[in-house]
Every structure is written in C-alpha cells, then in structure tokens.
N, C-alpha and C. Protein backbone atom coordinates (compact mmCIF):
# COMPACT_ATOMS: atom_id res chain seq x y z
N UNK A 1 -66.20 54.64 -54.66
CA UNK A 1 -64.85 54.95 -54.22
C UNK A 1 -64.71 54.50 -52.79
N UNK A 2 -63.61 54.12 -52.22
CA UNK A 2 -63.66 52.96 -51.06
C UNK A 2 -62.75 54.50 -50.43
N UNK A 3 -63.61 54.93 -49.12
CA UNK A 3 -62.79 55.88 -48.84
C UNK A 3 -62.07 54.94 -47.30
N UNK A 4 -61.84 53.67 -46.92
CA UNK A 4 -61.58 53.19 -45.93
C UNK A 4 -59.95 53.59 -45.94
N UNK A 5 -59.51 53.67 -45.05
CA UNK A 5 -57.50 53.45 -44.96
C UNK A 5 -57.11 52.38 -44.52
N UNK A 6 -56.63 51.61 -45.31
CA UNK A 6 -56.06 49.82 -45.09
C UNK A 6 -55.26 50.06 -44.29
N UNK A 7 -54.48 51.42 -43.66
CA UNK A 7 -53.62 50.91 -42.82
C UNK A 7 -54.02 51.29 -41.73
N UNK A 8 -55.85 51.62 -41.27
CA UNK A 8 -56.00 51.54 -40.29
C UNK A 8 -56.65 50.12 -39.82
N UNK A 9 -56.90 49.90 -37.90
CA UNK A 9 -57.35 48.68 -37.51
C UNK A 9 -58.42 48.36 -37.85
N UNK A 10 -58.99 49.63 -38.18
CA UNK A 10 -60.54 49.38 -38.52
C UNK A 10 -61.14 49.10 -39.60
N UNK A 11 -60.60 48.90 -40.78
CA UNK A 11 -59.89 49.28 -41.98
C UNK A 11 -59.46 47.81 -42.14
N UNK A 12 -58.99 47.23 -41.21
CA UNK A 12 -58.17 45.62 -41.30
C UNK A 12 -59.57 44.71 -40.90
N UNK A 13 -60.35 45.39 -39.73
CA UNK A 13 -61.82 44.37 -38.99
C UNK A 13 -62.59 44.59 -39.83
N UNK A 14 -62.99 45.55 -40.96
CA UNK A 14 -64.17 46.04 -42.15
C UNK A 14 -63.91 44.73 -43.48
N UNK A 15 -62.62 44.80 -43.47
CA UNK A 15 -61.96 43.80 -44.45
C UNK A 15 -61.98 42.23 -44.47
N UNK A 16 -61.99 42.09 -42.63
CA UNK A 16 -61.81 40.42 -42.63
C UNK A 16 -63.58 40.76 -42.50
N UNK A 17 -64.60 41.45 -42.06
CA UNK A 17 -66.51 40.69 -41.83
C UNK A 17 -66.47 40.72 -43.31
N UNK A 18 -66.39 41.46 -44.17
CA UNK A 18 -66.28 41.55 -45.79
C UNK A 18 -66.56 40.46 -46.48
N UNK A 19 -64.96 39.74 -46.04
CA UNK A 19 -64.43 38.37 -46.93
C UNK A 19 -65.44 36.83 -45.96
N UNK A 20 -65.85 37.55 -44.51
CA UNK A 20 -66.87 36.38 -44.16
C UNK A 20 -68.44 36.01 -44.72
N UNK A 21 -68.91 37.05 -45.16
CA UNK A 21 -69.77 37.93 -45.92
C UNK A 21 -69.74 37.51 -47.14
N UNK A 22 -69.17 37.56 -47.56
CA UNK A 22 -69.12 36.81 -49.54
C UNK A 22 -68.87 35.05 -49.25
N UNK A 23 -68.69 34.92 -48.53
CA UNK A 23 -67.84 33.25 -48.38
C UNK A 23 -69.65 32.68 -47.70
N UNK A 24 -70.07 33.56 -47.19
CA UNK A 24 -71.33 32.97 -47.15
C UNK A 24 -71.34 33.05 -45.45
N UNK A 25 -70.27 33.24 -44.68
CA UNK A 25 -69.87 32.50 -42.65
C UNK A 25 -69.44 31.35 -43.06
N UNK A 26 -68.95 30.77 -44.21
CA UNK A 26 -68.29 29.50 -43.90
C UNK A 26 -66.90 29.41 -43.97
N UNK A 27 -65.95 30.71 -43.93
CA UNK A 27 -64.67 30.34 -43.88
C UNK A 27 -63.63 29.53 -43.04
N UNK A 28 -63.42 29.02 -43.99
CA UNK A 28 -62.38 27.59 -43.01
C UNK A 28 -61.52 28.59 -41.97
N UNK A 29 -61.41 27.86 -40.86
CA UNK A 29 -60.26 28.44 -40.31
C UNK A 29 -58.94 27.61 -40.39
N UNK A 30 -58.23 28.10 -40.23
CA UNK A 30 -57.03 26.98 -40.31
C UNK A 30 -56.50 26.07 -39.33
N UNK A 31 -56.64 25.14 -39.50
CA UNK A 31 -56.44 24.28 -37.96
C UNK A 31 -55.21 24.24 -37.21
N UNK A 32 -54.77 24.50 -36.25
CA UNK A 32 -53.86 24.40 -35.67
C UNK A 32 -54.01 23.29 -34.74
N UNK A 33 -52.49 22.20 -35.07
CA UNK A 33 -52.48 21.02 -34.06
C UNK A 33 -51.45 21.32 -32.99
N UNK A 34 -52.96 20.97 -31.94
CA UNK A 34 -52.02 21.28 -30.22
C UNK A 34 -51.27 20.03 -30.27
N UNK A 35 -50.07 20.55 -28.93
CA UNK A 35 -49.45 19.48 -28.69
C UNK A 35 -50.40 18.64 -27.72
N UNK A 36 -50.04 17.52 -27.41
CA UNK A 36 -50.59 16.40 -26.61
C UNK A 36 -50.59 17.30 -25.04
N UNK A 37 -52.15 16.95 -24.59
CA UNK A 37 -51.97 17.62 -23.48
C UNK A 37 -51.00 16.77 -22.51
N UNK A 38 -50.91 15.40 -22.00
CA UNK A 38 -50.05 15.11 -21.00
C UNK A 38 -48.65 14.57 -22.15
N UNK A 39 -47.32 15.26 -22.05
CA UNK A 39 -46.24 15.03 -22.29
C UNK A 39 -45.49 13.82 -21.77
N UNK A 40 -46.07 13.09 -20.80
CA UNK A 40 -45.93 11.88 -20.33
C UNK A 40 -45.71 10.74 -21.01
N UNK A 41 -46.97 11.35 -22.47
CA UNK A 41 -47.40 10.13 -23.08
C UNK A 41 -46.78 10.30 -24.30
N UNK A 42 -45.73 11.07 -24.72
CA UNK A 42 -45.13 11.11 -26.05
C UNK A 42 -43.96 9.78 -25.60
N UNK A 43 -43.66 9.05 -26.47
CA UNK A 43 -42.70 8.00 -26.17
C UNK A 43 -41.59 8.55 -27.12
N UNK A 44 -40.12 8.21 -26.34
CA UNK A 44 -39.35 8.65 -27.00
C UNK A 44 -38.59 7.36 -26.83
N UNK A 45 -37.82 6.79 -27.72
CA UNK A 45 -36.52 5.96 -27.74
C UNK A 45 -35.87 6.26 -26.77
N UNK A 46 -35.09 5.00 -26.37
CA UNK A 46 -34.35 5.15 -25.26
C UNK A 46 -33.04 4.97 -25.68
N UNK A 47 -32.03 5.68 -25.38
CA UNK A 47 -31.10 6.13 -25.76
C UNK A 47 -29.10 6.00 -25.34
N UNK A 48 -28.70 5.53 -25.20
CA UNK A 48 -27.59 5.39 -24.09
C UNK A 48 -26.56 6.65 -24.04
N UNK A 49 -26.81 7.67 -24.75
CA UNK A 49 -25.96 8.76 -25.16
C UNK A 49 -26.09 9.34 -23.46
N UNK A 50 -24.99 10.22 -23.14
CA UNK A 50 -25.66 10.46 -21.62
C UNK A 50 -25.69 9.43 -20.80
N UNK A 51 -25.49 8.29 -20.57
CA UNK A 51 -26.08 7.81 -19.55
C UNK A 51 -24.92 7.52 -18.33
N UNK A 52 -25.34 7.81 -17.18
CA UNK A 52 -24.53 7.47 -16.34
C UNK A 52 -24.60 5.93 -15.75
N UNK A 53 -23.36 5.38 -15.41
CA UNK A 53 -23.45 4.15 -14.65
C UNK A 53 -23.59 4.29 -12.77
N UNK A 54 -24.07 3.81 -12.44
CA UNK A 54 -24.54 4.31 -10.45
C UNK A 54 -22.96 3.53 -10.40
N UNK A 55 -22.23 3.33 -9.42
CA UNK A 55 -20.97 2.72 -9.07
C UNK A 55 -21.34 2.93 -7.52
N UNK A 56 -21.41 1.62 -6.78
CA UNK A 56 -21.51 1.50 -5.45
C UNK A 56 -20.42 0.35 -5.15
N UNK A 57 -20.56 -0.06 -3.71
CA UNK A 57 -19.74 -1.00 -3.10
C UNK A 57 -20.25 -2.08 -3.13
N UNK A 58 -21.18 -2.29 -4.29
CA UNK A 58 -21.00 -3.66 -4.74
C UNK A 58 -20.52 -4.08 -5.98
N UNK A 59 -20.66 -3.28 -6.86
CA UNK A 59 -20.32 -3.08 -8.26
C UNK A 59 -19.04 -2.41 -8.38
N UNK A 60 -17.78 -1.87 -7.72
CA UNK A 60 -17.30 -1.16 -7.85
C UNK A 60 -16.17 -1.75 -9.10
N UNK A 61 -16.12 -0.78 -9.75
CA UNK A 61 -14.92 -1.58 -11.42
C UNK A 61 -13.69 -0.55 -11.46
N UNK A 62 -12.67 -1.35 -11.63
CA UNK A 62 -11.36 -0.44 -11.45
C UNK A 62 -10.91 -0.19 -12.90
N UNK A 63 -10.61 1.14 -13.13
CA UNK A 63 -10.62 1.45 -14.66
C UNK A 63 -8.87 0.22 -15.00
N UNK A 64 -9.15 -0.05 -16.30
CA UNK A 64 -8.12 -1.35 -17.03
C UNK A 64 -7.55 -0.21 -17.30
N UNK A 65 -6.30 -0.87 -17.42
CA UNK A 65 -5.34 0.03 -18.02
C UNK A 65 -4.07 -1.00 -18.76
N UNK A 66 -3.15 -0.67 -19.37
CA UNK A 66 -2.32 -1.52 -19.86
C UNK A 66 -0.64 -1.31 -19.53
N UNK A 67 -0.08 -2.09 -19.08
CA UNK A 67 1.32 -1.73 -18.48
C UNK A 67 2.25 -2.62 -18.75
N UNK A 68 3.80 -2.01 -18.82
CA UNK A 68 5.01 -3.41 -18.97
C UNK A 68 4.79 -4.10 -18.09
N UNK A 69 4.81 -5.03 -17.99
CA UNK A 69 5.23 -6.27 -17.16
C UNK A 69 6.77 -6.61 -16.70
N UNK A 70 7.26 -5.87 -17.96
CA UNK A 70 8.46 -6.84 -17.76
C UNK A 70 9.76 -6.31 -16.56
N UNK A 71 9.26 -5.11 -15.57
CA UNK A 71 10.08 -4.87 -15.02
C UNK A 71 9.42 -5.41 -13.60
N UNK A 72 8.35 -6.13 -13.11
CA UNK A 72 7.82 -6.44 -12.82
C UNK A 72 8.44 -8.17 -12.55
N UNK A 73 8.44 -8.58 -14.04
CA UNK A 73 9.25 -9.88 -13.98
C UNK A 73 10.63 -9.94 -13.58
N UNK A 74 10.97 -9.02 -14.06
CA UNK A 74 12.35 -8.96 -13.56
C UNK A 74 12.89 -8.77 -11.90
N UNK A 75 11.84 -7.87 -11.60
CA UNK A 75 12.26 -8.02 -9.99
C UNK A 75 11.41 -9.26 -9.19
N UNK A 76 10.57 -9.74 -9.56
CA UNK A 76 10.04 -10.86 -8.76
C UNK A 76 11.07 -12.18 -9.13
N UNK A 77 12.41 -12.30 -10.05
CA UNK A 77 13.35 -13.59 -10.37
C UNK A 77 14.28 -12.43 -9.78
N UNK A 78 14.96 -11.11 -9.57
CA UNK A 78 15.52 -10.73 -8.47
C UNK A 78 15.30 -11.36 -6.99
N UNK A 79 14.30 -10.88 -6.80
CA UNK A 79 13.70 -11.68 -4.98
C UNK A 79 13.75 -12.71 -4.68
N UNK A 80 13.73 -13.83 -6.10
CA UNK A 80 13.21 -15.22 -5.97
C UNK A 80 15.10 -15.58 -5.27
N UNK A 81 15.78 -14.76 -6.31
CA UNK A 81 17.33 -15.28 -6.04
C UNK A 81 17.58 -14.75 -4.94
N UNK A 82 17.23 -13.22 -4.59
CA UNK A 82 17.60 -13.36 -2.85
C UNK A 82 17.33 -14.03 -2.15
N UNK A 83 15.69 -14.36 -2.15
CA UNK A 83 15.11 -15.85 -1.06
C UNK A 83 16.16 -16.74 -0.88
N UNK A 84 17.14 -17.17 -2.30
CA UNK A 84 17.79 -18.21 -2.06
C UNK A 84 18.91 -18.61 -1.54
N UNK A 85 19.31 -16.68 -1.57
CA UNK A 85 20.52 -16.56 -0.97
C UNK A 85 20.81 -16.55 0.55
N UNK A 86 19.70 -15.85 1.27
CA UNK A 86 19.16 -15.81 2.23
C UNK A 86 18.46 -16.75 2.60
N UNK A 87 18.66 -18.07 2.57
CA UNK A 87 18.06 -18.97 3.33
C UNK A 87 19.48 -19.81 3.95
N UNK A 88 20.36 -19.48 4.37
CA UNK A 88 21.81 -19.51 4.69
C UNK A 88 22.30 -18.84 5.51
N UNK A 89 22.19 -19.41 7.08
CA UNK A 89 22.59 -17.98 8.43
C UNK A 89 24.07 -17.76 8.11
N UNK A 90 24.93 -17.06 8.12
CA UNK A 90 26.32 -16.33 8.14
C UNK A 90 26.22 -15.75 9.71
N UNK A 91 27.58 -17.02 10.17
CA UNK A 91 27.57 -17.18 11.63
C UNK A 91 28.84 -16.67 11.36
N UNK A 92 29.19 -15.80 12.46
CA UNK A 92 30.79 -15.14 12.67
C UNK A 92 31.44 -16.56 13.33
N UNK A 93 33.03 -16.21 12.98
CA UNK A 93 33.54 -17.99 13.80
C UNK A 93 33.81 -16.84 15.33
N UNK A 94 33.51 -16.06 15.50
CA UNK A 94 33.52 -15.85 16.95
C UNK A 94 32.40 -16.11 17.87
N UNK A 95 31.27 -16.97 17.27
CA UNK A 95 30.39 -17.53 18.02
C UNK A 95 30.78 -18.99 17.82
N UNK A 96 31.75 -19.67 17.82
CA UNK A 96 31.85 -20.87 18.07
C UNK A 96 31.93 -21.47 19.51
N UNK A 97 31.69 -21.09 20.24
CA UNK A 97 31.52 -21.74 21.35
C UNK A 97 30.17 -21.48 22.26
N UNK A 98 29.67 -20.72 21.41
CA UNK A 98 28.11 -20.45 21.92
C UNK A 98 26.98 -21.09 21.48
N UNK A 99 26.90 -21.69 22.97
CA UNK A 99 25.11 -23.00 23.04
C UNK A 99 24.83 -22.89 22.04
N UNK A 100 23.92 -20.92 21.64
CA UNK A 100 23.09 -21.32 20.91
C UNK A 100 23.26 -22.37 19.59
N UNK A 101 24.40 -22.48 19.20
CA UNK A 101 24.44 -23.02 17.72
C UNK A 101 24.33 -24.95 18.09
N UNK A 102 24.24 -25.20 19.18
CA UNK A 102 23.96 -26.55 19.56
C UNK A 102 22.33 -26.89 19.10
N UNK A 103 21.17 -25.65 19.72
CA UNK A 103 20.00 -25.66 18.96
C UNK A 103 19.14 -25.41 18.10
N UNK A 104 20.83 -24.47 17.20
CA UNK A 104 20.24 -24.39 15.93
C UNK A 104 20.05 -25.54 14.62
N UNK A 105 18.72 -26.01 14.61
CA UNK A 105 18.92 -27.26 13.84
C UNK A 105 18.41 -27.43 12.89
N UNK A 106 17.39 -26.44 12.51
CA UNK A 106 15.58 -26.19 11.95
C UNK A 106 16.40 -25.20 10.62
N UNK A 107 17.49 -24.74 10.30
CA UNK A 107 17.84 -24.26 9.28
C UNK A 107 19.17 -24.24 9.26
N UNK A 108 19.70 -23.45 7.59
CA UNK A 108 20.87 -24.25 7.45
C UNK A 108 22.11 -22.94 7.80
N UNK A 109 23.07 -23.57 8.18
CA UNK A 109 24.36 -21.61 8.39
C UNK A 109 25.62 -22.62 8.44
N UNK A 110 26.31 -21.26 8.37
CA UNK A 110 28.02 -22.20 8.01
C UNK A 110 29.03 -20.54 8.93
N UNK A 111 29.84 -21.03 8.82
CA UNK A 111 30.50 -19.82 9.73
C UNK A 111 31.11 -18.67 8.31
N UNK A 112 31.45 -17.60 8.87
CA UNK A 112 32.47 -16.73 7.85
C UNK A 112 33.53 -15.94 9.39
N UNK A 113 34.52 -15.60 8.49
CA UNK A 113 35.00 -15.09 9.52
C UNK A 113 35.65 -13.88 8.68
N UNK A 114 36.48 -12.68 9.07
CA UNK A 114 36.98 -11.71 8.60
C UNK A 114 38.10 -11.93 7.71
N UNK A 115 38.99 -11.31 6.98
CA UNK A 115 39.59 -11.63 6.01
C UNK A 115 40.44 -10.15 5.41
N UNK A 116 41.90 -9.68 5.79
CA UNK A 116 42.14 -8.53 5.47
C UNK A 116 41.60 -7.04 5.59
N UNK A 117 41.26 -6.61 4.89
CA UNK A 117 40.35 -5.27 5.59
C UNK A 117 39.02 -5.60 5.67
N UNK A 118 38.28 -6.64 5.33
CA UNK A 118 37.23 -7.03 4.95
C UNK A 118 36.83 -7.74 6.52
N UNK A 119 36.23 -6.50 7.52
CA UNK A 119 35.70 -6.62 8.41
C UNK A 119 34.33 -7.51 8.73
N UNK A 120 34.16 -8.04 10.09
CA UNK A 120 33.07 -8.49 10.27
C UNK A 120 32.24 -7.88 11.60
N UNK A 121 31.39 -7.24 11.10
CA UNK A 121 30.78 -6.97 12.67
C UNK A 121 29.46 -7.34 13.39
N UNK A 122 29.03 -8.32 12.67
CA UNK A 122 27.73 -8.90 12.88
C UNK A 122 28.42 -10.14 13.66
N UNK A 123 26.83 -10.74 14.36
CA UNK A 123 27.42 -12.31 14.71
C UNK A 123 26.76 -13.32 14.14
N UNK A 124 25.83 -12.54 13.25
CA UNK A 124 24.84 -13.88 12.22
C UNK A 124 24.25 -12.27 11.47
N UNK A 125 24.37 -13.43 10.31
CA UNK A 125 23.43 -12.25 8.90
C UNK A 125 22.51 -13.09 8.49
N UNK A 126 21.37 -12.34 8.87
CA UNK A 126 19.98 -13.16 8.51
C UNK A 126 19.43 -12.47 7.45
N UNK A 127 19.36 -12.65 6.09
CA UNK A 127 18.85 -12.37 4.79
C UNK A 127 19.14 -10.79 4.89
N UNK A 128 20.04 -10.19 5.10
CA UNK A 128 20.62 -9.14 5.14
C UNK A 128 20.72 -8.28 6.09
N UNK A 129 20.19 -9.06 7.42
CA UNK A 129 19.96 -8.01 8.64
C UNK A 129 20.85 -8.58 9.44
N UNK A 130 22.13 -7.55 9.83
CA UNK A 130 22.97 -7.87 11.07
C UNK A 130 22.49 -8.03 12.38
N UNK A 131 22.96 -9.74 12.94
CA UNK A 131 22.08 -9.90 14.68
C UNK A 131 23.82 -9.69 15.31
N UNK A 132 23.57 -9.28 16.53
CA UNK A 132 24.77 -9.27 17.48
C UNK A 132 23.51 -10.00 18.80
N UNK A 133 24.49 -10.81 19.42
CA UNK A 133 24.18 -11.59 20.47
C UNK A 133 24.75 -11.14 21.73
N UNK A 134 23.95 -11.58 22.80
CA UNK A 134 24.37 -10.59 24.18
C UNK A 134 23.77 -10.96 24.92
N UNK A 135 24.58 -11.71 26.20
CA UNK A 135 24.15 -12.45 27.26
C UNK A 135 23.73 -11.77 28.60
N UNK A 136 23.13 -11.76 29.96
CA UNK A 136 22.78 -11.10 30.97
C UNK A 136 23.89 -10.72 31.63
N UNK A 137 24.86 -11.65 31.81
CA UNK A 137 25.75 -12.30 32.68
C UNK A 137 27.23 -11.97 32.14
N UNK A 138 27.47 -11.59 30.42
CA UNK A 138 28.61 -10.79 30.13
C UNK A 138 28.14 -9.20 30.02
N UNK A 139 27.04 -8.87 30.29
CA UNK A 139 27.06 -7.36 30.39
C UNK A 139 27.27 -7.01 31.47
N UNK A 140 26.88 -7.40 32.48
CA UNK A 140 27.15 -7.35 33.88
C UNK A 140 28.40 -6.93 34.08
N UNK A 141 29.67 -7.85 33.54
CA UNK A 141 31.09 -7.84 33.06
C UNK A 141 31.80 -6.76 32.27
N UNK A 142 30.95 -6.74 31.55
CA UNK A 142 31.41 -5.50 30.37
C UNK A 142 29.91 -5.08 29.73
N UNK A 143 30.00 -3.81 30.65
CA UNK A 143 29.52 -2.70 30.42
C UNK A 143 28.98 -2.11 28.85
N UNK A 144 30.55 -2.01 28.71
CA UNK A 144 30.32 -1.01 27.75
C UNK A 144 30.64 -1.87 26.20
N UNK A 145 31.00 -3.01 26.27
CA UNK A 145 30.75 -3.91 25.02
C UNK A 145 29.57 -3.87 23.51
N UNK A 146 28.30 -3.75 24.28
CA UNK A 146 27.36 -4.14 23.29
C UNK A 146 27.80 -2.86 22.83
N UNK A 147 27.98 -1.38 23.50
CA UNK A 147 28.13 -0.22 23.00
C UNK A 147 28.93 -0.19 21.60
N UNK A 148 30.39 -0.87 21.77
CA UNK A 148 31.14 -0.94 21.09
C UNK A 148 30.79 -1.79 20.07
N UNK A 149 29.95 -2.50 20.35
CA UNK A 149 29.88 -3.35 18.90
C UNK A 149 28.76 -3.25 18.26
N UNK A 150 27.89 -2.24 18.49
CA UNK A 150 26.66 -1.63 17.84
C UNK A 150 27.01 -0.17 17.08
N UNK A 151 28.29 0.01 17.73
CA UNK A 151 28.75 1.33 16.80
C UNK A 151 28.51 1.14 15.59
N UNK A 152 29.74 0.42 14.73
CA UNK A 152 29.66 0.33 13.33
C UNK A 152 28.27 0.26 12.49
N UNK A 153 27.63 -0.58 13.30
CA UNK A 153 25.81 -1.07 12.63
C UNK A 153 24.89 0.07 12.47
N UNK A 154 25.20 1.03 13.41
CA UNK A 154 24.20 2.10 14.06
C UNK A 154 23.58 2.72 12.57
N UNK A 155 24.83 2.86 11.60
CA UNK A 155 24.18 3.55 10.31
C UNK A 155 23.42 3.03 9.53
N UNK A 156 22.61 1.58 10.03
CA UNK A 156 21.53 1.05 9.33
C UNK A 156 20.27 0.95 10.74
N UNK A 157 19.49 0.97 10.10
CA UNK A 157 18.56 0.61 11.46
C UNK A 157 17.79 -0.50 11.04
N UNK A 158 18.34 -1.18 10.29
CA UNK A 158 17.41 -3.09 10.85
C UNK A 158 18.37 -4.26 10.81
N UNK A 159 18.67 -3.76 12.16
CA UNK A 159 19.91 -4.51 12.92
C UNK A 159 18.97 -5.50 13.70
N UNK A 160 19.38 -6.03 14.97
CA UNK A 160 18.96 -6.97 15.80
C UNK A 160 19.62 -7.51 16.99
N UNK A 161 19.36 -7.28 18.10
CA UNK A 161 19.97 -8.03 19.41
C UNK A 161 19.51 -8.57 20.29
N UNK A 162 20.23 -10.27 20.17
CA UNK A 162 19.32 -11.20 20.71
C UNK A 162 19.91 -11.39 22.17
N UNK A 163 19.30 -11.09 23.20
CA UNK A 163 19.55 -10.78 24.93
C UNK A 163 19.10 -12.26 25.32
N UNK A 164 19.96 -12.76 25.90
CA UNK A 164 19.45 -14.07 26.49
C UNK A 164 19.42 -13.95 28.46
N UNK A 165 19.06 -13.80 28.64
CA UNK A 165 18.80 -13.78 30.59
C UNK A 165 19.06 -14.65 31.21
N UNK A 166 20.36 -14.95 30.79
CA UNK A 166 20.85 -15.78 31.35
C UNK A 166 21.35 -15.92 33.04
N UNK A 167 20.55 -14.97 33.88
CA UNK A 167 20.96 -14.76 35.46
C UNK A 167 19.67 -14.23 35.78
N UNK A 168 19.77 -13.08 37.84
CA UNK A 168 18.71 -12.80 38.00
C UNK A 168 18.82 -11.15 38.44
N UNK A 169 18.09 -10.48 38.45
CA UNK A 169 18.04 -9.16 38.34
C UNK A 169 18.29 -8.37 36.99
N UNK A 170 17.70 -8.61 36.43
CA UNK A 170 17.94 -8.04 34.87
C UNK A 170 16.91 -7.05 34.39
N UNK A 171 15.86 -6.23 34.82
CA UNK A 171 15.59 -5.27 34.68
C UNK A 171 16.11 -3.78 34.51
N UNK A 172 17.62 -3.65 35.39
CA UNK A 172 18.12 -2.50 35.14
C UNK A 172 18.79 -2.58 33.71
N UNK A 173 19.24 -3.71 33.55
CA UNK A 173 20.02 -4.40 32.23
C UNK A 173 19.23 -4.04 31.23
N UNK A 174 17.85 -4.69 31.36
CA UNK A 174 17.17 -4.60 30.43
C UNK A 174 16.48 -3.01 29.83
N UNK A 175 16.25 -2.47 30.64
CA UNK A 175 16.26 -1.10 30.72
C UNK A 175 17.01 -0.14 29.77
N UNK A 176 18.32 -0.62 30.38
CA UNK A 176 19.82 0.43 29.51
C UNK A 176 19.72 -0.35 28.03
N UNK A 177 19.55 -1.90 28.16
CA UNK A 177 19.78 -2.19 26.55
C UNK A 177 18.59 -1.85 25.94
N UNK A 178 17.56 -1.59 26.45
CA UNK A 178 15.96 -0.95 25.45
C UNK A 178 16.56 0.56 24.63
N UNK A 179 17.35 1.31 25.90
CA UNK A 179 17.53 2.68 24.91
C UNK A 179 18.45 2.63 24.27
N UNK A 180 19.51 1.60 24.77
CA UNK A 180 20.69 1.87 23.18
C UNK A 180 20.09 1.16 22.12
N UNK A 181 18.66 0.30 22.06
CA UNK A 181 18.63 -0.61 20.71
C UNK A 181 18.01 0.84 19.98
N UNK A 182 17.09 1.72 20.75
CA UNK A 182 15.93 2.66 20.28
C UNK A 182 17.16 3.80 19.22
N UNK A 183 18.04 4.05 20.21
CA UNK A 183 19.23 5.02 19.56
C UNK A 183 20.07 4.70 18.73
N UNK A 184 19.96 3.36 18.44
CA UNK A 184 20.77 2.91 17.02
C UNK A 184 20.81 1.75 16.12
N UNK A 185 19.17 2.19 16.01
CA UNK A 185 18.35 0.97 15.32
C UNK A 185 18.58 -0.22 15.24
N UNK A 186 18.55 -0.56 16.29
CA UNK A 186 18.40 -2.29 16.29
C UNK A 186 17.00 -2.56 17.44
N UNK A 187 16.59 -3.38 16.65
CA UNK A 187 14.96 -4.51 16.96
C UNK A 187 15.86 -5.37 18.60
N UNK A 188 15.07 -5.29 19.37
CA UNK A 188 15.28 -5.60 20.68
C UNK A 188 14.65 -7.21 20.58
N UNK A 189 15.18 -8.13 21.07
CA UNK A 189 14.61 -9.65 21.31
C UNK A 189 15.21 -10.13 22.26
N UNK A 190 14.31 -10.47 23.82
CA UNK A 190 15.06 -11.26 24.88
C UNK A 190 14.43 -12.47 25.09
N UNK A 191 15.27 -13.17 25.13
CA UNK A 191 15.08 -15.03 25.06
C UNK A 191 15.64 -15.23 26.55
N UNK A 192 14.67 -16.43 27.32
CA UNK A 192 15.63 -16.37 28.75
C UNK A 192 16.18 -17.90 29.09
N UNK A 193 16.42 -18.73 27.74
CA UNK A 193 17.34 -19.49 27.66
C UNK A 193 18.29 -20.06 25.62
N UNK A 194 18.96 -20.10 25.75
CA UNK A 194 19.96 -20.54 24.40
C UNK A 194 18.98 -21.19 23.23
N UNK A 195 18.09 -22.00 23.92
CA UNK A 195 16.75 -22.55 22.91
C UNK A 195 16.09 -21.76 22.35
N UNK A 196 15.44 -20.55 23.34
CA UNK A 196 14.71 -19.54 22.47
C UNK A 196 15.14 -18.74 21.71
N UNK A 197 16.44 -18.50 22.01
CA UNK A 197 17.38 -17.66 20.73
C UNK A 197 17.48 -18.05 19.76
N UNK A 198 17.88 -19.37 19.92
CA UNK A 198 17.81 -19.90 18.41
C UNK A 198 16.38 -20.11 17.70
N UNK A 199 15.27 -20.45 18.35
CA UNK A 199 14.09 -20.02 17.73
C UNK A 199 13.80 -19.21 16.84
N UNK A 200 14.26 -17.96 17.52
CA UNK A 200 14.24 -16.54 16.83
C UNK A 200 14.91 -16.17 15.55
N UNK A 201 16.25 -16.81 15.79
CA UNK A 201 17.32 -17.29 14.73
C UNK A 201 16.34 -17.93 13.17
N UNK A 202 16.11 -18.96 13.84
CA UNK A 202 15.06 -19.80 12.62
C UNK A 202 13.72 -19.16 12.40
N UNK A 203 13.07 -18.17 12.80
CA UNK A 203 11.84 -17.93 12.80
C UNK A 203 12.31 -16.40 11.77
N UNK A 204 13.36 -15.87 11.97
CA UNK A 204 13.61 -15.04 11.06
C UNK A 204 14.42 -15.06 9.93
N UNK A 205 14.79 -16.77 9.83
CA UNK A 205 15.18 -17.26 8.48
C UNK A 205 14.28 -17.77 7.49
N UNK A 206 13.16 -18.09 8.18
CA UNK A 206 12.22 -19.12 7.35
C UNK A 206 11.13 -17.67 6.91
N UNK A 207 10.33 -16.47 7.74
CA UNK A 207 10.02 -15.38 7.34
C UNK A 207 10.37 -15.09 5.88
C-alpha cells in the first residue's frame, strides 16, 4: 500500500528518483534550443517598410503636386498685352513746349489731351504710373503749384516727379519737394538737366 501523498513535494521528488531508477539513469532529458548567444548574428531581410529618407541641403525634393495651369496662362497673355500697351508714353499736350520731349528719342509717345469731363492730370503715363514734371526755376515762381497738381494723384501712391535743377540754390526746394512726394505717394527723381529726364522717361518705359 503506497502510503506517499502525490500532492505533497516530497511525494512529487520520491516519484521523479523512482521513474530514474527503472529507466536504468538514462532518462532523456528534453532538449531545449537556446537562442543564439550573439543576436548580431541572426540575419534578417532588409526591408523598406519604415524607412526614413535623411533630406539635407543637398538633396532637398519639393513634394509634386498637380495644379490648373490655366489661370496661370491666362494672366501671363493678360501681362503680355499690357507690356504692349505700355510701351507707348501718353504725353499731356500741355508739355508741348518742354525740352524734354526734344530728347526723348529711345522710345515711342504721342500726346493725349483732355476731352469733356474726361480729365487729365498727369504729364506722361508710363505703363500706368502718373509722372508730373517740375522745374527748379518755376517753383521758385509758384509755390504752391506742384501742391495743386499732386492733389488729385495723392489717392494712388505710384505716382512720380521728375525735378529738373534747372538753377542754383536748390536745397531748400529740394527739401520741401522730398516731404510733399513722402505725403502723397509719389517716387521723387531729380535730373539737373532736360537729357536726364528724359533718360528716366525711357528707363521706366523699357523696365
């Protein structure tokens, strides 16, 4: 009669010398396979899932994307026709007796003059920017002129007034006309003879 209790430990160690004991000491043990001691050496496929690209300043790639064109086309044959319209000075006929248009030669202008309510207050329209012209020697005279004729313009600011120095002491001149161009947007340009004005004339037609 086996008075042992299987469900004690001692009872479990009596049981396994037992079964070593009849087997003779030769019971197999069961082999257990270790993993590889250095993990270094398991090779794994290489994979592109995950992978990041490095992006530096030599490689740098701008993500593609796909877009209309066609409003794109449409304003670059807009511009092309302003270029063309604007290559044509619009001289007031109240500069007809002024030099400068003797050295304007380097591009092409024709006069306009006013017409019913259809005012003029520029003295040349250069691809859409009103110039008023203004000598050393009539401000001296009249004061308060350029004032008056920069009024109307004042509500755009890329106007233009071409100062010719035509005399001597013109620093105080030049002075007073710097802050009225600053106060009612017009681009300041002094030329100190009729040649360089018109330069300016052509250099901001051909631009």
């Amino acid at each position: 009669m086996n008075n042992t209790d299987p469900t004690s430990f001692q009872s479990i160690l009596a049981g396994v010398q037992k079964l070593r004991e009849e087997n003779g000491g030769n019971e197999s043990q069961p082999q257990i396979q270790k993993p590889p001691a250095n993990k270094a050496q398991i090779n794994v496929p290489p994979t592109n899932e995950g992978k990041q690209h490095v992006i530096n300043s030599f490689n740098q790639q701008r993500p593609s994307f796909q877009y209309d064109n066609t409003n794109n086309q449409q304003n670059g044959k807009r511009q092309r026709q302003d270029q063309g319209l604007g290559k044509t000075v619009l001289v007031n006929t109240t500069q007809k007796e002024n030099p400068l248009l003797d050295n304007l030669k380097n591009t092409n202008w024709r006069y306009v003059t006013s017409k019913g309510g259809s005012k003029i207050y520029y003295d040349y329209l250069i691809k859409g920017r009103s110039v008023l012209f203004l000598t050393l020697s009539y401000h001296k005279l009249y004061a308060d002129y350029i004032t008056r004729r920069m009024a109307p313009l004042s509500k755009d600011d890329n106007n233009i007034l071409i100062f010719v120095v035509d005399g001597t002491n013109s620093e105080e001149a030049i002075n007073d006309i710097t802050k009225m161009c600053m106060f009612n947007g017009f681009t300041f340009l002094v030329a100190f003879n009729f040649e360089q004005a018109a330069k300016y004339i052509e250099y901001l037609n051909a631009a």
